[in-house]
Protein backbone atom coordinates (compact mmCIF):
# COMPACT_ATOMS: atom_id res chain seq x y z
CA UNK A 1 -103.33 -16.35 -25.40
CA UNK A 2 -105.71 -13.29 -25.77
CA UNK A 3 -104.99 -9.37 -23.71
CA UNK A 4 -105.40 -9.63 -20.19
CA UNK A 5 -104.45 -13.05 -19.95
CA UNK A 6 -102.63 -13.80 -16.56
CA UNK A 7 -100.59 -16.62 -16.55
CA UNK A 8 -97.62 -17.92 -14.83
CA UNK A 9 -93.95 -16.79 -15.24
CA UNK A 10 -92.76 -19.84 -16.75
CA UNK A 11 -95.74 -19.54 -19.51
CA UNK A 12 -94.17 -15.89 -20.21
CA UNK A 13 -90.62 -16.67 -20.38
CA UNK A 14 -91.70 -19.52 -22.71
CA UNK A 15 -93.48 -17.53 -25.06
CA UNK A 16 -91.04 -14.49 -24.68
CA UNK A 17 -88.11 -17.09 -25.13
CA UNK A 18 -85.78 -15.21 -22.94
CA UNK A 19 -85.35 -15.22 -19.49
CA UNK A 20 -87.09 -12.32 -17.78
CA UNK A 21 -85.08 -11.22 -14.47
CA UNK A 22 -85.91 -7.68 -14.06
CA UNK A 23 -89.08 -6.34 -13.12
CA UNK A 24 -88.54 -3.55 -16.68
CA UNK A 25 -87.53 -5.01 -20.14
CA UNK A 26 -87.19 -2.32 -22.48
CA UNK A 27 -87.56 -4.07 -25.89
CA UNK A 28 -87.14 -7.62 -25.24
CA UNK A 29 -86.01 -7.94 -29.29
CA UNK A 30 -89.92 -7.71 -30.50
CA UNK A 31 -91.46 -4.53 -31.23
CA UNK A 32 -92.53 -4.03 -27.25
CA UNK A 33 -91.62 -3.91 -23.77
CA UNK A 34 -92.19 -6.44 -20.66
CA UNK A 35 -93.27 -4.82 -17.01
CA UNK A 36 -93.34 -7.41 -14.40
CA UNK A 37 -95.28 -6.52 -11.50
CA UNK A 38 -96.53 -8.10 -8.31
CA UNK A 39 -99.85 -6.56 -6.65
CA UNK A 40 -100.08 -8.77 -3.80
CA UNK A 41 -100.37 -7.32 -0.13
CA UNK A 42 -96.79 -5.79 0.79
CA UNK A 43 -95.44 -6.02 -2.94
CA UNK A 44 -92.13 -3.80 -2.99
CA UNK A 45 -93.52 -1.16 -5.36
CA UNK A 46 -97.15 0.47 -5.55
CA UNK A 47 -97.52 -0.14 -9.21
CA UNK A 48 -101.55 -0.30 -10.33
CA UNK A 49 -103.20 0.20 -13.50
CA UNK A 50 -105.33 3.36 -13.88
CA UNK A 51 -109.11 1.47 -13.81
CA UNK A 52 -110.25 4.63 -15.67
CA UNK A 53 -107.50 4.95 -18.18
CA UNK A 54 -105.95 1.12 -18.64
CA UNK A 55 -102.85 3.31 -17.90
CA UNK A 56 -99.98 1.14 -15.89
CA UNK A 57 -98.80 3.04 -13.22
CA UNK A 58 -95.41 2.10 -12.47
CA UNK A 59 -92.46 2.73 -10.06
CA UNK A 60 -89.63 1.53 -11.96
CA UNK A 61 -86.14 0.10 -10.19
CA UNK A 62 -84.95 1.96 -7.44
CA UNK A 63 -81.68 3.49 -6.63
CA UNK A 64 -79.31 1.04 -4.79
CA UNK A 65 -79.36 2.00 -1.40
CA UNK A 66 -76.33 2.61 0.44
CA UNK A 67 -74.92 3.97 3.21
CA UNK A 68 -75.89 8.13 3.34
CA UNK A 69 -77.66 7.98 0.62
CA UNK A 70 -81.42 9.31 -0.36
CA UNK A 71 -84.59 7.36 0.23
CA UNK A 72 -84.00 5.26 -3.11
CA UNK A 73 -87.59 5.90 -3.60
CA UNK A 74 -86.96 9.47 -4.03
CA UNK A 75 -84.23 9.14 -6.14
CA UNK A 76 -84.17 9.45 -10.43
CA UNK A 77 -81.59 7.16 -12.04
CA UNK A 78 -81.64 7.34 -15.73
CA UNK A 79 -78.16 6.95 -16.16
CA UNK A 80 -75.60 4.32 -14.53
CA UNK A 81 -72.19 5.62 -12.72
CA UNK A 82 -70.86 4.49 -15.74
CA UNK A 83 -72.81 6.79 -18.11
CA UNK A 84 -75.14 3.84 -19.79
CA UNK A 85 -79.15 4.33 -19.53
CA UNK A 86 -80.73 2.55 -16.57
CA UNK A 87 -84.22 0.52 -17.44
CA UNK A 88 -85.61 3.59 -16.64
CA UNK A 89 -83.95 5.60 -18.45
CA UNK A 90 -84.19 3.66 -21.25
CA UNK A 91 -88.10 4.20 -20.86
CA UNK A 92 -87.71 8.05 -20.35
CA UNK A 93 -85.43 8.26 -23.28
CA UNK A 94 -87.96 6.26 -25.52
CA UNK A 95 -90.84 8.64 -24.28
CA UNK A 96 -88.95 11.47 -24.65
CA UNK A 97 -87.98 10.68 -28.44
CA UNK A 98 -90.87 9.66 -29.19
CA UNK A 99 -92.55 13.17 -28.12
CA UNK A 100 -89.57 15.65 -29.84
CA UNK A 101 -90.40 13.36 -33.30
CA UNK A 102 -86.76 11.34 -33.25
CA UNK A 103 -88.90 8.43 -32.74
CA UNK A 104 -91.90 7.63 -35.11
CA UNK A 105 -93.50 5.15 -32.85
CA UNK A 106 -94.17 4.98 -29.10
CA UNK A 107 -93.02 2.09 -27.16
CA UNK A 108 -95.41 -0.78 -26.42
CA UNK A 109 -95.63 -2.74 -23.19
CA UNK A 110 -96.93 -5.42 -21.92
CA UNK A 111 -97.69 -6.01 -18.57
CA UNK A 112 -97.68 -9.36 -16.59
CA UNK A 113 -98.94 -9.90 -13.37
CA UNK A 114 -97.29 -12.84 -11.72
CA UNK A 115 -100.59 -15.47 -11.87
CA UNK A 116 -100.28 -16.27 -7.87
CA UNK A 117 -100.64 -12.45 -6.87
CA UNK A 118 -104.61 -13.29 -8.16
């Protein structure tokens, strides 16, 4: 398997050997992260990667939406009711470290598009 390679989910979760359900995975047990992402027509979130940069661009989970709540697009949810990081939290947190020095190395991801979006 070389960079860029797109291949199918059940490929991934083969050679990830764990069973990817979330669209974030902060540090699957390796030394990186998995994004899953869908850029298909009508895909749920407007993630892209920067054709300039190679940056990925990417929404993260949304808030739950409920009943009087915000947009959940509009909402920032690094931590659960319960007080533990979110996936994106988890992210910001990494980032964050990383940038005040508590954390020598950045985190790495890896990006898979699902192999029917084309």
């Amino acid at each position: 398997m070389n960079v860029d390679d797109i291949i199918s989910y059940a490929q991934l979760v083969a050679e990830e050997k764990v069973n990817l359900q979330k669209g974030m995975n902060f540090g699957i047990g390796r030394n990186y992260s998995v994004f899953l992402m869908s850029v298909r027509k009508g895909a749920p979130y407007a993630d892209e990667i920067d054709r300039k940069t190679g940056n990925l661009i990417y929404e993260g989970h949304d808030d739950p939406k409920t009943r009087g709540s915000a947009d959940p697009k509009t909402v920032d949810q690094p931590l659960t009711p319960k007080g533990s990081w979110t996936e994106n939290g988890k992210f910001f947190k990494a980032a964050k470290d990383y940038k005040s020095g508590l954390r020598t190395k950045p985190e790495l991801g890896q990006q898979q598009r699902n192999a029917s979006d084309g």
